[in-house]
N, C-alpha and C. Protein backbone atom coordinates (compact mmCIF):
# COMPACT_ATOMS: atom_id res chain seq x y z
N UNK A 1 -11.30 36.86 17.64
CA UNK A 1 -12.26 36.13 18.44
C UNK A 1 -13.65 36.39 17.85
N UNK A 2 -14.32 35.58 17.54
CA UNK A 2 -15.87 35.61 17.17
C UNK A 2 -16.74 34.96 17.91
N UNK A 3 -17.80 35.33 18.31
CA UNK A 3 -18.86 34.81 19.00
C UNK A 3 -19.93 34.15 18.56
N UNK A 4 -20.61 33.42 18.84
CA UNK A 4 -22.07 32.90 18.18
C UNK A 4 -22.71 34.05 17.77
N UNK A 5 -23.94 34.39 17.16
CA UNK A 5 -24.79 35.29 16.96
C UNK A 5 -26.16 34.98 17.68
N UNK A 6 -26.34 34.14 18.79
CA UNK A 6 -27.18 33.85 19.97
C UNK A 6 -26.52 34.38 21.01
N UNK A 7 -25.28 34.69 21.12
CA UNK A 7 -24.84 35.01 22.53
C UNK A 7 -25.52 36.76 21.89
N UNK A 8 -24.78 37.22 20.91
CA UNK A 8 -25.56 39.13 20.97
C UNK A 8 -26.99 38.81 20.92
N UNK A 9 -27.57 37.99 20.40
CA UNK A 9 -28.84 38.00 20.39
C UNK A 9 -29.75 37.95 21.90
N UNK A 10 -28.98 37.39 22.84
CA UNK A 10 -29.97 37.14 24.27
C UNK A 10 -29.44 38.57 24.70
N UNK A 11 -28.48 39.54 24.51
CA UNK A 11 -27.97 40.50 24.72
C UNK A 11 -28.28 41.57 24.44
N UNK A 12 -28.74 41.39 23.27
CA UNK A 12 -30.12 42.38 22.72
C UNK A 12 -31.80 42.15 23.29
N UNK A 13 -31.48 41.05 23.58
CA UNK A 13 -33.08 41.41 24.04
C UNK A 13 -32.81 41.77 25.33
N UNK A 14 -31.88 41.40 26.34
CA UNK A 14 -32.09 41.43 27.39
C UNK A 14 -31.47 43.48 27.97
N UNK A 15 -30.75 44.05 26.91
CA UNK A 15 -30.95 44.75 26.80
C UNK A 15 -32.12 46.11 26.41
N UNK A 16 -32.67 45.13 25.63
CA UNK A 16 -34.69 45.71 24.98
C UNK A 16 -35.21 45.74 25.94
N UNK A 17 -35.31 44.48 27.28
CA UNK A 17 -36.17 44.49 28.61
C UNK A 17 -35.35 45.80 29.19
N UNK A 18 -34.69 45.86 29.70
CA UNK A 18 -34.07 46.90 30.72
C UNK A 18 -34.51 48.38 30.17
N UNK A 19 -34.12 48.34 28.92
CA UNK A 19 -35.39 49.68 27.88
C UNK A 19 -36.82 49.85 28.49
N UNK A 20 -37.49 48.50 28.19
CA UNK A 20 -38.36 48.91 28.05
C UNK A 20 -39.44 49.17 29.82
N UNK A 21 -38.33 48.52 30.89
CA UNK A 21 -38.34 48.86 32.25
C UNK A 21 -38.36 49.76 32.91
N UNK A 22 -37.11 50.52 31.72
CA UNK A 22 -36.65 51.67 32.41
C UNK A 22 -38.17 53.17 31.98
N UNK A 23 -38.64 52.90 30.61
CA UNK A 23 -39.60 53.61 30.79
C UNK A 23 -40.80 53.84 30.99
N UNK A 24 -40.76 52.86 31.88
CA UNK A 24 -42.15 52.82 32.92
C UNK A 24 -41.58 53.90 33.83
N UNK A 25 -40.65 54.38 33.67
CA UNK A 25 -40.17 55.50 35.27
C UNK A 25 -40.64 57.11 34.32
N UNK A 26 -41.03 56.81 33.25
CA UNK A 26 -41.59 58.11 32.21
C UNK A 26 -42.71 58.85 32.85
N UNK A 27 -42.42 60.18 32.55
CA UNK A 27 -44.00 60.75 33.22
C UNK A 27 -44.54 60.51 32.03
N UNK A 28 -46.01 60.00 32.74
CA UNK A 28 -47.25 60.12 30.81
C UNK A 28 -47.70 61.77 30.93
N UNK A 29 -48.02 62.17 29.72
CA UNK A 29 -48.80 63.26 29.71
C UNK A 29 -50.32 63.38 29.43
N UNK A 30 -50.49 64.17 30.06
CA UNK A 30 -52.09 64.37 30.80
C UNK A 30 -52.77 64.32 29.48
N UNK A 31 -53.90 63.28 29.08
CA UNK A 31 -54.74 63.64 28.00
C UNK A 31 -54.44 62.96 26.51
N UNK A 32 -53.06 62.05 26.92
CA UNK A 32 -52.71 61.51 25.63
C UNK A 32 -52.30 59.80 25.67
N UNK A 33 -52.65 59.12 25.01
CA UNK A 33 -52.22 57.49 25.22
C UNK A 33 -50.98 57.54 24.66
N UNK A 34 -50.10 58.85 24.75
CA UNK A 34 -48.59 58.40 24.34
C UNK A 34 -47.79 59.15 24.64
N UNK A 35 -46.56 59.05 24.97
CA UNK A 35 -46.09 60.08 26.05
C UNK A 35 -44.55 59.93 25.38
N UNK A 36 -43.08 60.14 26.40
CA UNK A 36 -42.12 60.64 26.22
C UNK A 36 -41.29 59.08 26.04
N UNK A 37 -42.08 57.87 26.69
CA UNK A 37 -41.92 56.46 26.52
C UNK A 37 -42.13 55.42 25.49
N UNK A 38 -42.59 56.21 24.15
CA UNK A 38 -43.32 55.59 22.90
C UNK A 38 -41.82 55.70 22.57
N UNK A 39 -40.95 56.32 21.81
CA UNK A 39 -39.67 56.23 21.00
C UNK A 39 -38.89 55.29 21.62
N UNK A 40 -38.58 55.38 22.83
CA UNK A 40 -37.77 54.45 23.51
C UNK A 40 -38.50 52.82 23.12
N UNK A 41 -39.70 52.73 23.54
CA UNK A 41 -40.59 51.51 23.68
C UNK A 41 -40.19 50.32 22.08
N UNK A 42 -40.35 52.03 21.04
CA UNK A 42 -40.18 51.41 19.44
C UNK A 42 -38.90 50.94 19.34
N UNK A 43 -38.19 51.53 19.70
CA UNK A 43 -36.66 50.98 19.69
C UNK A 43 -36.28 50.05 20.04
N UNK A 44 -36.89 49.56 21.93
CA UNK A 44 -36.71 48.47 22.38
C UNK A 44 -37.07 46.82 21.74
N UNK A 45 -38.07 46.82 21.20
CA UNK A 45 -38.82 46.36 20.16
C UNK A 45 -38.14 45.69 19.53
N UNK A 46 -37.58 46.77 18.52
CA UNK A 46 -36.97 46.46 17.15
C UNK A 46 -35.71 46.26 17.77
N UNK A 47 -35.07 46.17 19.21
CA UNK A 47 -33.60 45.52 19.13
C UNK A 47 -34.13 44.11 19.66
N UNK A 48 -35.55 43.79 20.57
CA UNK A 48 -35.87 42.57 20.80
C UNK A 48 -36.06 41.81 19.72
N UNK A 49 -36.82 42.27 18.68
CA UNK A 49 -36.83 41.93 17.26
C UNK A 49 -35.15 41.48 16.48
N UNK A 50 -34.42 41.82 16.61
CA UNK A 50 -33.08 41.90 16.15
C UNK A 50 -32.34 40.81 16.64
N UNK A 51 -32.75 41.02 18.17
CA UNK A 51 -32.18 39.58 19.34
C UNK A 51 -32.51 38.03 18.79
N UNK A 52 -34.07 38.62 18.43
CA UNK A 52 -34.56 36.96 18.03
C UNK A 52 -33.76 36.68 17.03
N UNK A 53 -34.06 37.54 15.91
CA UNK A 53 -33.17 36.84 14.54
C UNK A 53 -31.86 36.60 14.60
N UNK A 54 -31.03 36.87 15.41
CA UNK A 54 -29.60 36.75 15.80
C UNK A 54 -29.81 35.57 16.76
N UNK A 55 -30.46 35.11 17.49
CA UNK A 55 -30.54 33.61 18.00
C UNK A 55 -31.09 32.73 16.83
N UNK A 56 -31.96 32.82 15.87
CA UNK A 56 -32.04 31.83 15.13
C UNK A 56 -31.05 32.06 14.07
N UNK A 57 -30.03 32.87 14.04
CA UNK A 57 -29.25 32.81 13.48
C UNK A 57 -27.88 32.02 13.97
N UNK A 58 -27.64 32.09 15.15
CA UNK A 58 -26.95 31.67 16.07
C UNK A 58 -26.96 30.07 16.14
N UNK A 59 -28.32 29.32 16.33
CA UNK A 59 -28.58 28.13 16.35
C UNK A 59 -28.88 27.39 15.00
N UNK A 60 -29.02 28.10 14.31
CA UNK A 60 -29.11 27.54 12.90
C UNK A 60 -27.14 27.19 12.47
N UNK A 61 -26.04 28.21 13.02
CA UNK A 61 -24.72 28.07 12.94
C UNK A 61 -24.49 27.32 13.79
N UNK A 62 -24.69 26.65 14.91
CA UNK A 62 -24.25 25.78 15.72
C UNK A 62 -23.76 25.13 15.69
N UNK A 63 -23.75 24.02 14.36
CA UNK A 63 -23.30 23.17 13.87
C UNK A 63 -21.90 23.32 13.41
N UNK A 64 -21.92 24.56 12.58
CA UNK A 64 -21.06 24.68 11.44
C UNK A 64 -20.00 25.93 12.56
N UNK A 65 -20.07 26.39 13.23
CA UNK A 65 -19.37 27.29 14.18
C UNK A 65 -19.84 26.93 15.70
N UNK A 66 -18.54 27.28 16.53
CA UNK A 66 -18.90 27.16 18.17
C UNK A 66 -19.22 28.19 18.50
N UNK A 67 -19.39 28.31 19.97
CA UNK A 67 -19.98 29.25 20.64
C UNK A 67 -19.27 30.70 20.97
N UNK A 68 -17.64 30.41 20.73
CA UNK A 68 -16.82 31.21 21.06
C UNK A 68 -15.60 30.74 20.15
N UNK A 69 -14.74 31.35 18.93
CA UNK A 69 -13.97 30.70 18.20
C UNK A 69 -12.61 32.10 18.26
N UNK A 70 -11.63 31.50 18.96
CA UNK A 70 -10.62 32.40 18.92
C UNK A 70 -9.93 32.33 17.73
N UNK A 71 -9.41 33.83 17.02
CA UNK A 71 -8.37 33.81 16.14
C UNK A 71 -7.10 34.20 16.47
N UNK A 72 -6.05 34.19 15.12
CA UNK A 72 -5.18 34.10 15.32
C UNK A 72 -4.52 35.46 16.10
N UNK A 73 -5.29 36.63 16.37
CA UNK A 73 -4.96 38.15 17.38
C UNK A 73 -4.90 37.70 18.74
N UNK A 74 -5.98 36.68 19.15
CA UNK A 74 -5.99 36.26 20.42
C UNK A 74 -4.67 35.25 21.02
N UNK A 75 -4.17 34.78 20.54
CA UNK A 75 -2.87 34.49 20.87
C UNK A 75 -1.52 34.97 20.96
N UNK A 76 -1.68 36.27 20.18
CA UNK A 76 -0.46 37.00 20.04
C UNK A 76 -0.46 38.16 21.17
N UNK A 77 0.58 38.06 22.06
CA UNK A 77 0.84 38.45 23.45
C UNK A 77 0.79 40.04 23.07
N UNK A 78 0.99 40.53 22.63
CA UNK A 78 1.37 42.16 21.50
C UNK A 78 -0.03 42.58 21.58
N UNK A 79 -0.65 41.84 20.61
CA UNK A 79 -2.16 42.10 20.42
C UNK A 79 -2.70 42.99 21.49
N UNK A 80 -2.52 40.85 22.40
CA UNK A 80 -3.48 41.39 23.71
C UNK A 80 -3.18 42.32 24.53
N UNK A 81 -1.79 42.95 24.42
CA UNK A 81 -1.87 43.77 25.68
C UNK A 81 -2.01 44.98 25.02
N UNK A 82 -2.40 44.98 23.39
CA UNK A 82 -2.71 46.78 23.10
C UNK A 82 -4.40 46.56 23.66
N UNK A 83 -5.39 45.97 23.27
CA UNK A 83 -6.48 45.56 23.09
C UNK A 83 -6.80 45.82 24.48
N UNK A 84 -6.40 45.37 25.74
CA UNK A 84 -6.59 45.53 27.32
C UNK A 84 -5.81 47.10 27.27
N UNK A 85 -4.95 47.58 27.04
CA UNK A 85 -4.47 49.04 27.00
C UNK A 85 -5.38 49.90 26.66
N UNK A 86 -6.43 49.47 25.84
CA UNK A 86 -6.94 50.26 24.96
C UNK A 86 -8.71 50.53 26.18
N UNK A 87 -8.90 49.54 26.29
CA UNK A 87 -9.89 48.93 27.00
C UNK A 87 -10.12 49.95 28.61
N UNK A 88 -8.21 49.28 29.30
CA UNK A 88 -7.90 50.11 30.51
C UNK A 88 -7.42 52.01 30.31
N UNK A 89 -7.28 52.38 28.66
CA UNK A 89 -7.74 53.81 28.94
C UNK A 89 -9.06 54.08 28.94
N UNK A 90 -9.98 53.64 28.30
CA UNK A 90 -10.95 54.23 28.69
C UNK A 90 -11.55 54.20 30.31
N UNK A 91 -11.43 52.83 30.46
CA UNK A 91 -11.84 53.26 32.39
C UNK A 91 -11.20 53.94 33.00
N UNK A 92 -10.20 54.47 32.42
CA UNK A 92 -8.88 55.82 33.54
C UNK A 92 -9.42 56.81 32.85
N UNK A 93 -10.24 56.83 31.29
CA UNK A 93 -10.80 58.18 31.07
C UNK A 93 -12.20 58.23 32.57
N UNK A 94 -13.02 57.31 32.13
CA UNK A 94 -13.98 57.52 33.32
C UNK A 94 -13.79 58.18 34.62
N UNK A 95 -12.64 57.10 35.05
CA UNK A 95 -12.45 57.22 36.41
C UNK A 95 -12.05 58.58 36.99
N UNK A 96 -10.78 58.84 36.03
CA UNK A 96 -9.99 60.27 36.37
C UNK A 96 -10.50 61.41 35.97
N UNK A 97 -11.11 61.70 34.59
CA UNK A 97 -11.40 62.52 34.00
C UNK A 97 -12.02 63.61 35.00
N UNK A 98 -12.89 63.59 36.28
CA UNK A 98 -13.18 65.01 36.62
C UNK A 98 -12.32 65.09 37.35
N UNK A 99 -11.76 64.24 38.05
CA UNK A 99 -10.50 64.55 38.65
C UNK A 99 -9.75 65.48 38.44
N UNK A 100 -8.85 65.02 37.43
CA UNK A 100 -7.58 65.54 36.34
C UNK A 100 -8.27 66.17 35.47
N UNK A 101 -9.30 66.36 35.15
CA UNK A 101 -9.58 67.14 33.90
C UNK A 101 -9.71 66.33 32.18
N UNK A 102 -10.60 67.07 31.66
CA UNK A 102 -9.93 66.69 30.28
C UNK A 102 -8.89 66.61 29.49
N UNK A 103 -8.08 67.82 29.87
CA UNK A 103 -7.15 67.96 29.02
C UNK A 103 -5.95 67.10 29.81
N UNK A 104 -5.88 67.32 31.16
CA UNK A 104 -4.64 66.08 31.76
C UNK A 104 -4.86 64.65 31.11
N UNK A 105 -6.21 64.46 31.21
CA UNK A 105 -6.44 62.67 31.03
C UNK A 105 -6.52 62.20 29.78
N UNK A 106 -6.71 62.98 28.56
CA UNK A 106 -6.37 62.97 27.24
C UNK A 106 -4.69 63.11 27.17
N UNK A 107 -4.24 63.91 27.78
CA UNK A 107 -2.97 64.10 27.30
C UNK A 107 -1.84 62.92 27.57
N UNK A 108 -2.39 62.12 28.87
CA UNK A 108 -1.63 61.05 29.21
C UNK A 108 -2.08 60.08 29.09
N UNK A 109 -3.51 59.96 28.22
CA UNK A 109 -3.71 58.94 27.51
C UNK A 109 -3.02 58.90 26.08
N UNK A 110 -3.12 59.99 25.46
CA UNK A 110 -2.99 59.63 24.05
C UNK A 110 -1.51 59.44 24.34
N UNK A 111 -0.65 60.03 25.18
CA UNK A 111 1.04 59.72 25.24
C UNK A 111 1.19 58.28 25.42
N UNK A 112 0.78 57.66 26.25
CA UNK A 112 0.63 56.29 26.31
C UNK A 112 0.51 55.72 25.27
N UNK A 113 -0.79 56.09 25.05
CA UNK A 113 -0.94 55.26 23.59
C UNK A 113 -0.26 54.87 22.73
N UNK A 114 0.34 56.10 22.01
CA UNK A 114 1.50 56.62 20.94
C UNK A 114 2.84 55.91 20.89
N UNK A 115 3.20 56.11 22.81
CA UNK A 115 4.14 55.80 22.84
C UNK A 115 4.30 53.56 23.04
N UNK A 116 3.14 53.51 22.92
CA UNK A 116 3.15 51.89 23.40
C UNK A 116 2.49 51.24 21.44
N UNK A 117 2.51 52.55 20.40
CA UNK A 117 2.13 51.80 19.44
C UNK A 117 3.37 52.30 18.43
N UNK A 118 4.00 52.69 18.99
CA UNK A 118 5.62 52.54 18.40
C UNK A 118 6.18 54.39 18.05
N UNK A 119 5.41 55.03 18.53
CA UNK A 119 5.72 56.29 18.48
C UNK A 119 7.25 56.79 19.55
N UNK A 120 7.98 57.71 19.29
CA UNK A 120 8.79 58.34 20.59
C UNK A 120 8.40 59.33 21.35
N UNK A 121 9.02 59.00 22.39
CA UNK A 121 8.44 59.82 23.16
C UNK A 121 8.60 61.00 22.90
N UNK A 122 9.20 61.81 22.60
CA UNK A 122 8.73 63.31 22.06
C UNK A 122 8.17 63.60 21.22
N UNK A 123 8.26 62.94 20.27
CA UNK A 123 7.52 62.59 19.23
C UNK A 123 5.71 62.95 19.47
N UNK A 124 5.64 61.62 20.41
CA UNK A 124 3.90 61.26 21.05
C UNK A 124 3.77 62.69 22.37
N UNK A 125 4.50 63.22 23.00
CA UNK A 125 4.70 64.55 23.62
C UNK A 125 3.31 65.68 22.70
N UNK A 126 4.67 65.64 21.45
CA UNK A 126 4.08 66.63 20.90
C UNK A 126 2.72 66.71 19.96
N UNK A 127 2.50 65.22 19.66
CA UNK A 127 1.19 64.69 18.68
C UNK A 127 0.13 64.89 19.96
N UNK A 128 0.41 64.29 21.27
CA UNK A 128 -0.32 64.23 21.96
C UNK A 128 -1.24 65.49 22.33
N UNK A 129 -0.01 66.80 22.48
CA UNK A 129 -0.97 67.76 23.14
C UNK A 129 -1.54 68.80 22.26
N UNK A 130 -0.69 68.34 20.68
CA UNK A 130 -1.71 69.48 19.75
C UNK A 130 -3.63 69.00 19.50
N UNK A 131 -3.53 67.28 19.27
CA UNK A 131 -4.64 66.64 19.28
C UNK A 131 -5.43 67.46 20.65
N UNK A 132 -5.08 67.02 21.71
CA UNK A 132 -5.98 67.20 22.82
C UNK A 132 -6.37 68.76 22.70
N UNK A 133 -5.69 69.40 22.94
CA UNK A 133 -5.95 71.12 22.38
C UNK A 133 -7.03 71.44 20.95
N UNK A 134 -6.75 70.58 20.15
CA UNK A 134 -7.42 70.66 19.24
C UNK A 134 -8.87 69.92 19.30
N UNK A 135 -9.33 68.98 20.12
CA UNK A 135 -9.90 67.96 20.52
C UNK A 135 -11.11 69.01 21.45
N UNK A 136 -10.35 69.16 22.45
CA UNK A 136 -10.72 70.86 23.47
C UNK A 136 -11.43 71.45 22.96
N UNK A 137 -10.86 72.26 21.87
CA UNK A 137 -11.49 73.48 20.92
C UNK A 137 -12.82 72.92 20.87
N UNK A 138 -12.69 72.07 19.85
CA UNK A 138 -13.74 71.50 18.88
C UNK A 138 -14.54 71.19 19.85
N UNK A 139 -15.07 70.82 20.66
CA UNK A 139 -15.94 70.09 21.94
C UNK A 139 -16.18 71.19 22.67
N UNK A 140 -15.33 72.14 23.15
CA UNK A 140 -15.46 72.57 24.45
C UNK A 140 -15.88 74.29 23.65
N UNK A 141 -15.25 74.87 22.60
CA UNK A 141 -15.41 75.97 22.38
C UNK A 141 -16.76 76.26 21.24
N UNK A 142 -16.43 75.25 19.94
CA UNK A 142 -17.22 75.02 19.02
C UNK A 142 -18.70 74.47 18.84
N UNK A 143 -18.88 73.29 19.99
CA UNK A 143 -19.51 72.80 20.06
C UNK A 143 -20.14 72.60 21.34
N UNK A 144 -19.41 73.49 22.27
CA UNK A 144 -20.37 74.38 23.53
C UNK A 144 -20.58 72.53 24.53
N UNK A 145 -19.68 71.77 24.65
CA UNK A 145 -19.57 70.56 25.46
C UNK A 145 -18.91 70.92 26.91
N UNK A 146 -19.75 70.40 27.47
CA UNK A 146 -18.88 70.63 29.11
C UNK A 146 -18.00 69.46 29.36
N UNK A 147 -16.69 70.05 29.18
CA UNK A 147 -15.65 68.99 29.63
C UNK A 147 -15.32 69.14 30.83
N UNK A 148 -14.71 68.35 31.55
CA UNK A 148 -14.47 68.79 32.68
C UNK A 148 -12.87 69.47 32.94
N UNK A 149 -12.63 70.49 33.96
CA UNK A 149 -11.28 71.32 33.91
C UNK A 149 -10.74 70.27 34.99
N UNK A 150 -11.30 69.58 35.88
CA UNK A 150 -10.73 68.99 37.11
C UNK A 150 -9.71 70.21 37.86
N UNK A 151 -8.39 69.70 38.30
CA UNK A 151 -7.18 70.36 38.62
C UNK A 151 -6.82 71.56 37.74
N UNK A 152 -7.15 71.52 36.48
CA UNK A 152 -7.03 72.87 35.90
C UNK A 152 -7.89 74.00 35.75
N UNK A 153 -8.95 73.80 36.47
CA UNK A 153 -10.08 74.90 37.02
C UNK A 153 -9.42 76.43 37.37
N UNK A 154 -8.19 76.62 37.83
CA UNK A 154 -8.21 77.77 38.38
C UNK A 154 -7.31 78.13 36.81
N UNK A 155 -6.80 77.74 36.08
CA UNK A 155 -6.38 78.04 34.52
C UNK A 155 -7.42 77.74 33.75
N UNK A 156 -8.97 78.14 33.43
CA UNK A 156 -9.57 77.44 32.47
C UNK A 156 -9.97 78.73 31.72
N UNK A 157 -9.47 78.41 30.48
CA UNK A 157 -9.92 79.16 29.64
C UNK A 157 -11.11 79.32 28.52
């Protein structure tokens, strides 16, 4: 599926406004015409800047491409339901994650996964929970990240 390059473009700017909205809620500091809201401000900018050229890029293709052009992934029933799988773990990471924890909601994500991209199930069992363990480490021990323990709080090591 491909999109115009005017549809990201009003998307970028309209993303740049909400930037550059949001840091008007900045404290200024006392004594200076520039504060903690200048980096954000430059950024916003240069993606409003980005927006435009992606709409005249967009309308200059108009002709020669539509607004929305499906390919041949979007029809294949397989595809779509890894692509929405993929999509609906991450909102069950959101959702569940302090719930269940990191390590539950990784572990029965990536099993899913594995097991729905042609892996077996013991197989994806065992890929699943050395990754997440290893995943853990690296984030949680190495790199000093607060994951959440959820349900495994009273085991957290």
């Amino acid at each position: 599926m491909r999109f115009n390059d005017a549809i990201f473009g009003v998307i970028l700017i309209v993303f740049a406004i909400a930037v550059s909205a949001y840091t008007t809620t900045f404290p200024s500091l006392y004594g200076q015409d520039y504060g903690p809201d200048l980096f954000p401000l430059i950024i916003a900018g240069g993606l409003a800047l980005c927006g435009v050229v992606l709409i005249i890029r967009g309308v200059a293709q108009r002709k020669t491409m539509p607004i929305v052009q499906m390919d041949d992934w979007a029809s294949d029933r397989h595809t779509v339901i890894n692509v929405v799988l993929l999509i609906g773990a991450i909102i069950f990471y959101i959702l569940c994650s302090n719930w269940l924890g990191f390590v539950l909601t990784s572990l029965i994500i990536l099993t899913v996964l594995l097991v729905r991209f042609g892996s077996g199930l013991m197989a994806s069992l065992i890929i699943a929970t050395i990754t997440t363990l290893l995943i853990h480490a690296v984030l949680a021990k190495l790199l000093l990240v607060p994951l959440p323990w959820g349900v495994l709080q009273p085991v957290a090591w």
